[in-house]
Protein backbone atom coordinates (compact mmCIF):
# COMPACT_ATOMS: atom_id res chain seq x y z
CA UNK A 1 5.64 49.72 -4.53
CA UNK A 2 7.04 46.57 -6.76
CA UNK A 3 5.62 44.37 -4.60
CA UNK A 4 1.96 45.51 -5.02
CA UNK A 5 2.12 46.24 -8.51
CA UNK A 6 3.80 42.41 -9.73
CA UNK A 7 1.33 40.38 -8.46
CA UNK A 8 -1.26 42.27 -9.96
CA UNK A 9 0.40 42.79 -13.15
CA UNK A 10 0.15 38.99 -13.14
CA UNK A 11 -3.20 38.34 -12.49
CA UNK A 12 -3.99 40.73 -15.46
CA UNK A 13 -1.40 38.69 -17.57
CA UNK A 14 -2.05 34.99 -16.84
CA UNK A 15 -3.27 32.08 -18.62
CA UNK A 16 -6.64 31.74 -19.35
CA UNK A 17 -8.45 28.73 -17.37
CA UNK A 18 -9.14 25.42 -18.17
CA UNK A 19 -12.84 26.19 -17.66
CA UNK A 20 -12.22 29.47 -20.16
CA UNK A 21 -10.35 27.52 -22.99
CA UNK A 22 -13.22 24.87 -22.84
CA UNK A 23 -16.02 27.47 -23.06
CA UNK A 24 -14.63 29.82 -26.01
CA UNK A 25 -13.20 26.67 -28.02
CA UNK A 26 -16.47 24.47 -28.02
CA UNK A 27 -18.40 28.04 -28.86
CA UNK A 28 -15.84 28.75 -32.26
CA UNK A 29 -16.22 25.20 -33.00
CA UNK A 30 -20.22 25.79 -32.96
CA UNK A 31 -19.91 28.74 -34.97
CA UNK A 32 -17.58 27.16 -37.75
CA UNK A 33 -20.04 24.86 -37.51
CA UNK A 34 -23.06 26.88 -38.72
CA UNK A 35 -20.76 28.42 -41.40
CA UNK A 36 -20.29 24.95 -42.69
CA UNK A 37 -23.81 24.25 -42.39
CA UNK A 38 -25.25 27.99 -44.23
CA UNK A 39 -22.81 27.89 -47.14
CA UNK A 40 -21.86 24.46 -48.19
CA UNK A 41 -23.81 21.46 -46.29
CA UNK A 42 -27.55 23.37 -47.05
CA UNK A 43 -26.53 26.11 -49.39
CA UNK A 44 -30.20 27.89 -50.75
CA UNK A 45 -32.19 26.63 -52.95
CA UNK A 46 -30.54 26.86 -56.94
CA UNK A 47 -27.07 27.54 -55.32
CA UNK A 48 -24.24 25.34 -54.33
CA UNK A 49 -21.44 24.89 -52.20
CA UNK A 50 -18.97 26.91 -54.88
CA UNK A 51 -21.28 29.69 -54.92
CA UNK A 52 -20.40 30.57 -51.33
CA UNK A 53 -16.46 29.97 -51.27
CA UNK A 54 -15.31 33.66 -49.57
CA UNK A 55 -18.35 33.77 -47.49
CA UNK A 56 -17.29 30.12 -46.11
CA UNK A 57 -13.84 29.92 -46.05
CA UNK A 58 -13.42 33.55 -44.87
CA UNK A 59 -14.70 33.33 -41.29
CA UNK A 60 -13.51 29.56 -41.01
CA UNK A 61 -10.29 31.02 -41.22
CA UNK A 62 -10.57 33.72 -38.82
CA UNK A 63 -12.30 31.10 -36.21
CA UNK A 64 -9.21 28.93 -36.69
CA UNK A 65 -6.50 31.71 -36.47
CA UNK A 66 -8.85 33.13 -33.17
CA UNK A 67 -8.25 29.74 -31.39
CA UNK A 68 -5.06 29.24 -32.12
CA UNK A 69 -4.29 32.95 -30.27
CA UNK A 70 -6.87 32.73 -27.83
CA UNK A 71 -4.58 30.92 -25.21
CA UNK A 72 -1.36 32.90 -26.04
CA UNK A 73 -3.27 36.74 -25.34
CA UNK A 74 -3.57 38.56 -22.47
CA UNK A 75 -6.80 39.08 -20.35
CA UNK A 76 -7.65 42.26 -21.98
CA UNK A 77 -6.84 40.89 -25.69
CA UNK A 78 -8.98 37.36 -24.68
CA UNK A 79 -11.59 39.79 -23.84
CA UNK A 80 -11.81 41.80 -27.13
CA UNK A 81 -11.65 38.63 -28.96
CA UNK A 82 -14.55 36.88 -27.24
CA UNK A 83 -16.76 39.55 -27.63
CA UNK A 84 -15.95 40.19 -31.07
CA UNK A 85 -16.48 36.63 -32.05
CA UNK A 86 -19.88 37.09 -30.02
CA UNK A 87 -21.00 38.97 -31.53
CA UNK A 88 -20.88 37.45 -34.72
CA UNK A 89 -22.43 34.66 -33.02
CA UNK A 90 -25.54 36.21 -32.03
CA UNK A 91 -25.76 37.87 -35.93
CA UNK A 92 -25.15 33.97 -37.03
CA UNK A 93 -28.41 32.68 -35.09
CA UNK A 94 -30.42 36.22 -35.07
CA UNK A 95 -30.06 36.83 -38.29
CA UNK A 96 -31.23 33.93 -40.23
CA UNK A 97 -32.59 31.14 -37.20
CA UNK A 98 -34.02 33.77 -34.90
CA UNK A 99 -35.76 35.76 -38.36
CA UNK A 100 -37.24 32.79 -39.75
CA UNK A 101 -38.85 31.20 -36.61
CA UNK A 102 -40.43 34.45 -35.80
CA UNK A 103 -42.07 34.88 -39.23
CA UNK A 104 -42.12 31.44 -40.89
CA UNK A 105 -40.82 28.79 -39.32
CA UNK A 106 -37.04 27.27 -38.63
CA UNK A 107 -35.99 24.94 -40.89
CA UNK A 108 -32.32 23.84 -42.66
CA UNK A 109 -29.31 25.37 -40.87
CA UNK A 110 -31.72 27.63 -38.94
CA UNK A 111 -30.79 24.61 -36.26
CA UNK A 112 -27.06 25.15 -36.47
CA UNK A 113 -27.85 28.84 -36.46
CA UNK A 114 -29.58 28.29 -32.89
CA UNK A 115 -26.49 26.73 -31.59
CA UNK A 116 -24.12 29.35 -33.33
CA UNK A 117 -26.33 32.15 -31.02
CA UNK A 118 -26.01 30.32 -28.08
CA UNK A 119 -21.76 30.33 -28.91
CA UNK A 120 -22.24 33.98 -29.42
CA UNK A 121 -24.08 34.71 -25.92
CA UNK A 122 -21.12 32.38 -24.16
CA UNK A 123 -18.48 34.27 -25.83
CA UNK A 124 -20.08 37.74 -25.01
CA UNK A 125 -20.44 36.29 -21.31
CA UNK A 126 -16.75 35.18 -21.05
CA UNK A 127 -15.62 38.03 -22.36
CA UNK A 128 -17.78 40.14 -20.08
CA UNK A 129 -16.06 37.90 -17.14
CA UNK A 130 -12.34 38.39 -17.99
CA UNK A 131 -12.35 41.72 -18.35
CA UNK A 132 -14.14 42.13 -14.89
CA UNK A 133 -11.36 39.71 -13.69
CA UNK A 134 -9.01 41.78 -15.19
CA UNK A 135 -9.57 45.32 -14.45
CA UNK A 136 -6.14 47.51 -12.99
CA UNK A 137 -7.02 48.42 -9.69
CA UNK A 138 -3.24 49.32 -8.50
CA UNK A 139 -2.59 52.88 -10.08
CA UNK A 140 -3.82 56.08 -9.15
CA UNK A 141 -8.27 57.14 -9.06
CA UNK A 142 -7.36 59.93 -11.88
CA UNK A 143 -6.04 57.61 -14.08
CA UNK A 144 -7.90 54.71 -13.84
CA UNK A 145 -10.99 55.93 -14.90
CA UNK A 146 -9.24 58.56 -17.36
CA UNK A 147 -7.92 55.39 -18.95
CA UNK A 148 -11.00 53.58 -18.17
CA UNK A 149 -13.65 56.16 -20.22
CA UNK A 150 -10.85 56.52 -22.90
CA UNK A 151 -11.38 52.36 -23.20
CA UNK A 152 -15.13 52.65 -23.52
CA UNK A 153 -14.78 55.65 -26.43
CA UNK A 154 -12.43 53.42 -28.06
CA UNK A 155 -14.33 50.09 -27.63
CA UNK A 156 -17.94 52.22 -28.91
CA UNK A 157 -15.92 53.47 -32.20
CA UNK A 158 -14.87 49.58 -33.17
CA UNK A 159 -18.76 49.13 -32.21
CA UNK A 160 -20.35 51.04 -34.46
CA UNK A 161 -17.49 51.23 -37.14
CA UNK A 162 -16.77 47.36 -37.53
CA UNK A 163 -18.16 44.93 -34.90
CA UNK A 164 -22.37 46.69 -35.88
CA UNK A 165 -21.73 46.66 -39.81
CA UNK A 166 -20.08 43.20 -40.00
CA UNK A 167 -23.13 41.66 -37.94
CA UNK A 168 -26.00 43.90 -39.42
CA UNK A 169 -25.04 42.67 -42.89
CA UNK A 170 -25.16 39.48 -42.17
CA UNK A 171 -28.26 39.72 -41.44
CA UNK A 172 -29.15 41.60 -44.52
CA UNK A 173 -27.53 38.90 -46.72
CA UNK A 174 -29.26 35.99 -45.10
CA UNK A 175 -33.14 36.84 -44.02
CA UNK A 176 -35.56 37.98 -46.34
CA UNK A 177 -39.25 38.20 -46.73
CA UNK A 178 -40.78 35.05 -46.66
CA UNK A 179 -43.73 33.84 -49.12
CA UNK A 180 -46.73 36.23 -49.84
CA UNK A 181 -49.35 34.00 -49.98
CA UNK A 182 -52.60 36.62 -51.08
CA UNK A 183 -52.78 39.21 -53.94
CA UNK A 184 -54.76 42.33 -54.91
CA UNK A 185 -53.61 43.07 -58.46
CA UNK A 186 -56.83 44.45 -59.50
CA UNK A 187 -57.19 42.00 -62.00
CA UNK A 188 -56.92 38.63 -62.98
CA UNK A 189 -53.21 37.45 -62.82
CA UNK A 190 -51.42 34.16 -63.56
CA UNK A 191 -48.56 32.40 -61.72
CA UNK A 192 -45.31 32.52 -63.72
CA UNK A 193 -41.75 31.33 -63.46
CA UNK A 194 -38.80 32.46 -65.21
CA UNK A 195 -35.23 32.06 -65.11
CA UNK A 196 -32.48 34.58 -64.68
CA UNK A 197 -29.10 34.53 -66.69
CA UNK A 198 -27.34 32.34 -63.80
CA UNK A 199 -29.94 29.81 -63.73
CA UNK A 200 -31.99 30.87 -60.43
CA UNK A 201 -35.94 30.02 -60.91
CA UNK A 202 -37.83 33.47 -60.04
CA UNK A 203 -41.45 33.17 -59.41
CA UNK A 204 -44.37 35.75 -59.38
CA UNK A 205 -47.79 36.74 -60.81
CA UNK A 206 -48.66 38.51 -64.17
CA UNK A 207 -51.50 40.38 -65.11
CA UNK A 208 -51.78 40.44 -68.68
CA UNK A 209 -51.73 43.23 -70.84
CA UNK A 210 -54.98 44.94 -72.79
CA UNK A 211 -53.30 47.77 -74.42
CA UNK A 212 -50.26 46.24 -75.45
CA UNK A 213 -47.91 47.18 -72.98
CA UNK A 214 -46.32 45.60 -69.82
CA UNK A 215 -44.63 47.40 -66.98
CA UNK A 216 -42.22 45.16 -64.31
CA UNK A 217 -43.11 46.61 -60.37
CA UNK A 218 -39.91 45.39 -58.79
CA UNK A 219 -38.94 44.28 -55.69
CA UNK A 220 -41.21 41.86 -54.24
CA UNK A 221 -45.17 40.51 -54.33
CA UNK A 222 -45.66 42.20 -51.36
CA UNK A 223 -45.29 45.97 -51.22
CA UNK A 224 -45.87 46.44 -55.08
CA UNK A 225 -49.52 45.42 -54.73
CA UNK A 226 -50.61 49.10 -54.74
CA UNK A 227 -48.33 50.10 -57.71
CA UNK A 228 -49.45 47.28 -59.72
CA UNK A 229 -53.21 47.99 -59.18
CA UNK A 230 -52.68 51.46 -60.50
CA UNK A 231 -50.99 50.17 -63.86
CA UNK A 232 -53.54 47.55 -64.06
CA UNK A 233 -56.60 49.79 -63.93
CA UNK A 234 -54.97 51.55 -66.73
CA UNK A 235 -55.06 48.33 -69.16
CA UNK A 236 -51.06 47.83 -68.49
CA UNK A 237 -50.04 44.61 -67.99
CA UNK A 238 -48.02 44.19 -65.03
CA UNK A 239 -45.43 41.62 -63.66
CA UNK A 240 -44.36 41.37 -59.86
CA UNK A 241 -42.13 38.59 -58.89
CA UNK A 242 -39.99 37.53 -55.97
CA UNK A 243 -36.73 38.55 -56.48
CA UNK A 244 -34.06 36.14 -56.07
CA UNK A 245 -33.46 34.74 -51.96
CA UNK A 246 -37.02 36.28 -51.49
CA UNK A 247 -40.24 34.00 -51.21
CA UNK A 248 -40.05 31.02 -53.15
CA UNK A 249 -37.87 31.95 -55.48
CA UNK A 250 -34.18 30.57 -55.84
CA UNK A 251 -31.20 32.39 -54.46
CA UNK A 252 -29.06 34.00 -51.72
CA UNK A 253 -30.86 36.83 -50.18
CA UNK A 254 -29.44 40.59 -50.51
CA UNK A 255 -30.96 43.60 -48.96
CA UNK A 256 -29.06 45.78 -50.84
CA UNK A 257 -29.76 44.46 -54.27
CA UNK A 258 -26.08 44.31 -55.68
CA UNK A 259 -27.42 41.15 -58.09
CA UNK A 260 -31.14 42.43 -59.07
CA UNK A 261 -30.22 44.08 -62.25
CA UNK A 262 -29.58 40.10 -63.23
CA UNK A 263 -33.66 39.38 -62.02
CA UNK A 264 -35.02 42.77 -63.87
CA UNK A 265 -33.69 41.82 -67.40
CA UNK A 266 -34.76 38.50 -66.82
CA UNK A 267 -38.37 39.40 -66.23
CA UNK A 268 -38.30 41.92 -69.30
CA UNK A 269 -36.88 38.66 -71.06
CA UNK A 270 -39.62 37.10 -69.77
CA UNK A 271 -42.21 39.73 -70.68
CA UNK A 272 -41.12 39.71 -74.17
CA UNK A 273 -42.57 36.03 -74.84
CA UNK A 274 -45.77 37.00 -73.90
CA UNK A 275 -48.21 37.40 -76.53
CA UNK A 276 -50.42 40.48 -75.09
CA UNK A 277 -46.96 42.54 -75.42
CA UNK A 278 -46.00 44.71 -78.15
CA UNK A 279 -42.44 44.86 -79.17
CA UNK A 280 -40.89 48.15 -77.51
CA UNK A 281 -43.84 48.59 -74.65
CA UNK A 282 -42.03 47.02 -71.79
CA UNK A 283 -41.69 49.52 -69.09
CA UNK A 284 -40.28 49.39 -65.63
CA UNK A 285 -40.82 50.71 -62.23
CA UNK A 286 -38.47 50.23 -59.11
CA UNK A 287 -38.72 51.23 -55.61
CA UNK A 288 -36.04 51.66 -53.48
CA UNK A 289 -33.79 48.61 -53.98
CA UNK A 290 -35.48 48.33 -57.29
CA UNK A 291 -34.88 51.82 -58.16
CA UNK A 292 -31.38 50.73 -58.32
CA UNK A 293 -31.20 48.06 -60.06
CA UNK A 294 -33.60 48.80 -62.44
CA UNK A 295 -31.12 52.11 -63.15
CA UNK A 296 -28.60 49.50 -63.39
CA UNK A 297 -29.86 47.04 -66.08
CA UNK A 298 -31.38 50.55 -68.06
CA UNK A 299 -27.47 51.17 -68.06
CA UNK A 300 -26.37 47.82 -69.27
CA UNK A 301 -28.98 47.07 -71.52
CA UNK A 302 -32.07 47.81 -73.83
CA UNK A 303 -34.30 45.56 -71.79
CA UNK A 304 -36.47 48.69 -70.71
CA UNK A 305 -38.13 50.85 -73.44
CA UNK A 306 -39.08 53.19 -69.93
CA UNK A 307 -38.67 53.00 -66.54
CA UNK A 308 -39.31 54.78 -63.29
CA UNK A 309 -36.87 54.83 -60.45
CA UNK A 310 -38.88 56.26 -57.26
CA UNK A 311 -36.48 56.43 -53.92
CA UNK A 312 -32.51 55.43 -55.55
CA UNK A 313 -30.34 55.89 -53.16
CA UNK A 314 -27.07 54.48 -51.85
CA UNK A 315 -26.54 50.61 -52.13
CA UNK A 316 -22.80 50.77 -51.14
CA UNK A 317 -19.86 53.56 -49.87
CA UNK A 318 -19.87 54.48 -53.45
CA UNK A 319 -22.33 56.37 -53.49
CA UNK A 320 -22.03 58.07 -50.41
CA UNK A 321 -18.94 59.41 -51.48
CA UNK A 322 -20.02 60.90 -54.65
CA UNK A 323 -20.47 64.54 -53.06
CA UNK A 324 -19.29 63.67 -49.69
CA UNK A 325 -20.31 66.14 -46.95
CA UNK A 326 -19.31 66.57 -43.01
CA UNK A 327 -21.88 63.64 -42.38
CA UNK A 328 -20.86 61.49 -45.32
CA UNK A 329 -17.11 61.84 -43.88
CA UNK A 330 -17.86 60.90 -40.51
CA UNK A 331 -19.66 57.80 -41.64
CA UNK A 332 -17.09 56.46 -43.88
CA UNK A 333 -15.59 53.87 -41.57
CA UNK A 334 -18.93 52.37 -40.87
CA UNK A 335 -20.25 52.53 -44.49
CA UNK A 336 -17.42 51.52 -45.73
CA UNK A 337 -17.48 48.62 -43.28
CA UNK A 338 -21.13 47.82 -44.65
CA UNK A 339 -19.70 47.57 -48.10
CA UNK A 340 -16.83 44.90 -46.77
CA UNK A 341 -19.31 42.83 -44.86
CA UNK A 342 -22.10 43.04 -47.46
CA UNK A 343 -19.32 41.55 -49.90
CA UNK A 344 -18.28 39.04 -47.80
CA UNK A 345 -21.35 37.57 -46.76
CA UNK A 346 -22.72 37.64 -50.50
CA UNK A 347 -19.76 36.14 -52.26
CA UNK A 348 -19.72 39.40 -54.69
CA UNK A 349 -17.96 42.45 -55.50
CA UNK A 350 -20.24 45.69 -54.85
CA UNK A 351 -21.94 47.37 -57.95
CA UNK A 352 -21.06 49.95 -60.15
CA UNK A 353 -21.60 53.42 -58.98
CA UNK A 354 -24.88 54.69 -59.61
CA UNK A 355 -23.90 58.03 -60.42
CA UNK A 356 -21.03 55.87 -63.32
CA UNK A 357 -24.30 53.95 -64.61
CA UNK A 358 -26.91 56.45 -65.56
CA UNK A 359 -25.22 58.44 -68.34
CA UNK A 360 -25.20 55.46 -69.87
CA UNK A 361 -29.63 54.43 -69.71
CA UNK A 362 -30.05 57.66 -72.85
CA UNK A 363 -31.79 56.80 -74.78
CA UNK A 364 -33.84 54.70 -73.01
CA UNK A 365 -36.24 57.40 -70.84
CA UNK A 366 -36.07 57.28 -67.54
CA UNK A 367 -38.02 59.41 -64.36
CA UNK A 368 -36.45 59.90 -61.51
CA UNK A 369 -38.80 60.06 -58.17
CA UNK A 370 -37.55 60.90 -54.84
CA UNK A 371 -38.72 62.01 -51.46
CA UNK A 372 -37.98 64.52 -49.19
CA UNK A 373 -37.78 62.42 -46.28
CA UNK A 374 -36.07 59.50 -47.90
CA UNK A 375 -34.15 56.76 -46.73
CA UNK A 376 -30.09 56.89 -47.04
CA UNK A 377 -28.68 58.55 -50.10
CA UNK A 378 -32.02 59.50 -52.08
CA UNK A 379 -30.93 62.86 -51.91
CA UNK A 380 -28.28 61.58 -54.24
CA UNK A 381 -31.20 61.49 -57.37
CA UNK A 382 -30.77 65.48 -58.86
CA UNK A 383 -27.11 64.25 -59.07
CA UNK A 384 -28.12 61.05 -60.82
CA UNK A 385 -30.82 63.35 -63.08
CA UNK A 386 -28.20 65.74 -63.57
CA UNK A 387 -25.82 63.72 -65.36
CA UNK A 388 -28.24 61.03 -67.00
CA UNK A 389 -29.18 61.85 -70.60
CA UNK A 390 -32.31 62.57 -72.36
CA UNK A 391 -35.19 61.95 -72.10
CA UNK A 392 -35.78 62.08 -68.48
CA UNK A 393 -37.94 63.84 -65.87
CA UNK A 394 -37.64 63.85 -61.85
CA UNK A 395 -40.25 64.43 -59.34
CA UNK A 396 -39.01 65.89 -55.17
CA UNK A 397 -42.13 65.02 -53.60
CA UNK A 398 -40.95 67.10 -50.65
CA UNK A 399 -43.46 65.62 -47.96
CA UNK A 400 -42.96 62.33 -48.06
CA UNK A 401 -41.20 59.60 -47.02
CA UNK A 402 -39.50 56.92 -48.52
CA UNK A 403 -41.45 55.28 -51.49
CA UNK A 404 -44.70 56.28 -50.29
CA UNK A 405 -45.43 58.95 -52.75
CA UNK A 406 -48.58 57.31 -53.97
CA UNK A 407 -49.92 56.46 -50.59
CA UNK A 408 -49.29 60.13 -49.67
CA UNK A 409 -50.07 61.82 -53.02
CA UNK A 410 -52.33 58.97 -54.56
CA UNK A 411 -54.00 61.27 -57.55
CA UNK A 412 -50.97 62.96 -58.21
CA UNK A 413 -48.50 60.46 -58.50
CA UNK A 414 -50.66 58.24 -60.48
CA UNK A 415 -51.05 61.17 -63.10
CA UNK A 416 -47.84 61.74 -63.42
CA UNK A 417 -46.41 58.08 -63.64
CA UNK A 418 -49.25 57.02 -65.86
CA UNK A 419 -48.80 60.17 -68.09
CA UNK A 420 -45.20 58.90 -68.57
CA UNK A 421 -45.65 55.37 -69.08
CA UNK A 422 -48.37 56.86 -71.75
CA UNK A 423 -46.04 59.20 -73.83
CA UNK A 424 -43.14 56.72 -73.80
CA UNK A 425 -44.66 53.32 -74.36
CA UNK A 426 -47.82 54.75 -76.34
CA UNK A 427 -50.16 52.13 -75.64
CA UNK A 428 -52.76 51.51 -78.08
C-alpha cells in the first residue's frame, strides 16, 4: 500500500517547474506593473500619485508576498493562488482597458491594462494545469469525489464571497461613462465648469432659470436628459454635470458614489453665483447614486433648500444591515466583501449610513421616491422616511422599476415632483 501511495503523494507535493515559476512570475510582474501604471505613473486627470497610496501599495504588496510563496506551496495551494491572482488580472485589463476600447477608445494605462489581462488569463491557465496535474487518484471512488464536490462547494463560496466582489469593484472604481457629446434640455443651455471642495474641475450644461429657481439633476449628462426637460418646461433652471471620473470631468471614477455629496454642494455652490437664481430656490433631484448623495450633502449641509431622492438604496454593507433579513444575512460575506474592495480600489473609507444621515436633512424638505421593483436596498426608503424629519413626503410607485417612474408614470410623476419643487421653492 506505501509504495503506491508515496510516489503519488510526491507528485502532488513537488516543486513547481522551471517553465511554471517563469510563467506566474513574469505574469505578477505584469500585473504590478499596471498597478504602477493606473495609480501613480498616469493617475486621472486632477489626481496624483498620493491620491492613490492604499489602492497602489496594497496589491503591490500582496503580488510581492504571492511570489515570494509561490515556489515554497504545494500543487493544490500554487493552484488557488494562480487563479486568484487571475483573476484579478482579467478585472485589471477588463475593467478599465477592455471598457474603454469597446466604448471610447484605449488610451493611458489602458495599454498596461491589456498586458495585466493577458497575466490574468496565464495565471487562470496555470492554475487550471496544476491542479489537473495534481488531482489524488490513489484513495478510494467514494471519497474522491466526496472530497472532490466538497472542493468545488468550497472553491464556489470564496467565488462569489471574495474572488467576484474584489474583481467586480474594480471595475466599478475604474470605468465610467465616457463623454456625452448631444443634449435635449428643452431649452437653451450653456457649458459650465466648476470646482469641487478638493479641487477636481466638474463640467456640465445649465439651463438658466426664468422663475427664479434652479434645481441640480444629478448623476450624469446622460440619463438626466428627461428629468431636466421636465423642470425646464416649467421655467426651472436646471444644472446637469458630469460627476467626478465621469466624462470630461476630473477624478477617480466610483459607481457607488461614496465622494458625490463633495460634487452636489459644489454645483449648488455653483448655482448660487448665478444671477437668474434667487437666494433659497436651489433645489435638488438625485437618482439612484444621486439619491444618495444628494441625502448625504442635505445631511451635512444647507446647500439644498429641497430635494428629491427617487431610487436610494444601499451604497455599502451598511445599509444592508440596517433591518437585516434571511437574504441580507446570507449576503453578508459578499457585501461586505464589496464594501472592502470598493475601499480599496477608491483610496476611501465607505460613507456614513444612510439611515445615520437623514434625521439630520430637517429642516431642509426632502421627498423620498422609490420603486417597487428597485435595484438593491430601495426598499430601505420607508425606513429612511420614517426616521427623517419634517417636512417630507415619499412616493412607492409599486410598478416600476428602478428610476424609471417618469418614463412609466410620465403625467403623474411630473405632477407630483413639480408640485413639490412649487410649494417648497415658490418660484415666482
Amino acid at each position: 500500500m506505501s509504495t503506491i501511495a508515496a510516489p503519488a503523494a510526491a507528485v502532488r507535493s513537488r516543486d513547481a517547474s522551471r517553465v511554471e515559476l517563469i510563467a506566474v512570475f513574469s505574469s505578477l510582474g505584469l500585473m504590478a506593473l499596471h498597478v504602477i501604471d493606473d495609480s501613480f505613473l498616469q493617475p486621472e486627470p486632477g489626481t496624483s500619485a498620493g491620491d492613490h497610496l492604499v489602492s497602489g501599495l496594497v496589491p503591490i504588496a500582496a503580488i510581492l508576498v504571492a511570489a515570494i510563496a509561490y515556489p515554497r506551496l504545494r500543487a493544490g495551494a500554487r493552484a488557488t493562488l494562480a487563479l486568484f491572482f487571475g483573476a484579478l488580472g482579467v478585472a485589471f485589463g477588463a475593467g478599465e482597458a477592455v471598457y474603454y476600447t469597446l466604448n471610447a477608445s484605449p488610451s493611458g494605462d489602458d495599454f498596461t491594462g491589456f498586458l495585466a489581462l493577458a497575466a490574468g488569463l496565464c495565471l487562470i491557465g496555470v492554475g487550471a494545469v496544476v491542479l489537473w496535474r495534481s488531482r489524488r487518484r490513489d484513495d478510494g471512488l467514494l471519497w474522491r469525489y466526496t472530497r472532490r464536490l466538497l472542493l468545488v462547494f468550497a472553491a464556489l463560496l470564496i467565488l462569489v464571497n471574495v474572488v467576484l466582489p474584489l474583481t467586480l469593484t474594480y471595475g466599478f472604481t475604474h470605468s465610467a461613462r465616457v463623454e456625452t457629446t448631444s443634449a435635449d434640455l428643452g431649452a437653451p443651455y450653456e457649458n459650465v465648469a466648476f470646482t469641487t471642495s478638493d479641487d477636481l474641475r466638474l463640467d456640465g450644461w445649465y439651463v438658466p432659470s426664468k422663475n427664479g429657481a434652479s434645481i441640480v439633476v444629478f448623476p450624469g449628462r446622460k440619463g438626466t436628459q428627461r428629468h431636466a426637460r421636465m423642470l425646464v418646461k416649467h421655467g426651472y433652471g436646471v444644472l446637469v454635470f458630469d460627476r467626478r471620473g465621469e466624462g470630461t470631468s476630473e477624478g477617480d471614477p466610483n459607481a457607488f458614489g461614496w465622494a458625490f455629496n463633495r460634487d452636489l454642494k459644489a454645483a449648488a455652490a455653483f448655482l448660487e453665483t448665478r444671477p437668474d437664481v434667487e437666494g433659497g430656490k436651489i433645489g435638488g433631484i438625485g437618482l439612484s447614486v444621486g439619491g444618495e448623495a444628494l441625502l448625504q450633502a442635505s445631511a451635512e449641509s444647507r446647500a439644498y433648500d429641497a430635494i428629491v431622492s427617487d431610487g436610494a438604496g444601499s451604497r455599502s454593507y451598511r445599509e444592508d444591515m440596517e433591518e437585516p433579513g434571511l437574504s441580507e444575512w446570507l449576503a453578508l460575506p459578499s457585501t461586505f466583501m464589496q464594501t472592502v474592495g470598493t475601499a480599496l480600489w477608491a483610496n476611501q473609507a465607505p460613507p456614513p449610513s444612510i439611515k445615520d444621515l437623514t434625521p439630520r436633512i430637517s429642516p431642509t424638505p426632502v421627498f423620498f421616491i422609490y420603486a417597487g421593483h428597485g435595484a438593491g436596498g430601495e426598499d430601505n426608503n420607508p425606513q429612511y422616511y420614517e426616521v427623517s424629519g419634517e417636512p417630507k413626503q415619499i412616493w412607492k410607485i409599486a410598478d416600476a422599476s428602478h428610476t424609471h417612474g417618469l418614463r412609466q408614470h410620465p403625467e403623474e410623476y411630473e405632477r407630483r415632483v413639480v408640485a413639490f419643487f412649487d410649494n417648497t421653492l415658490q418660484p415666482s
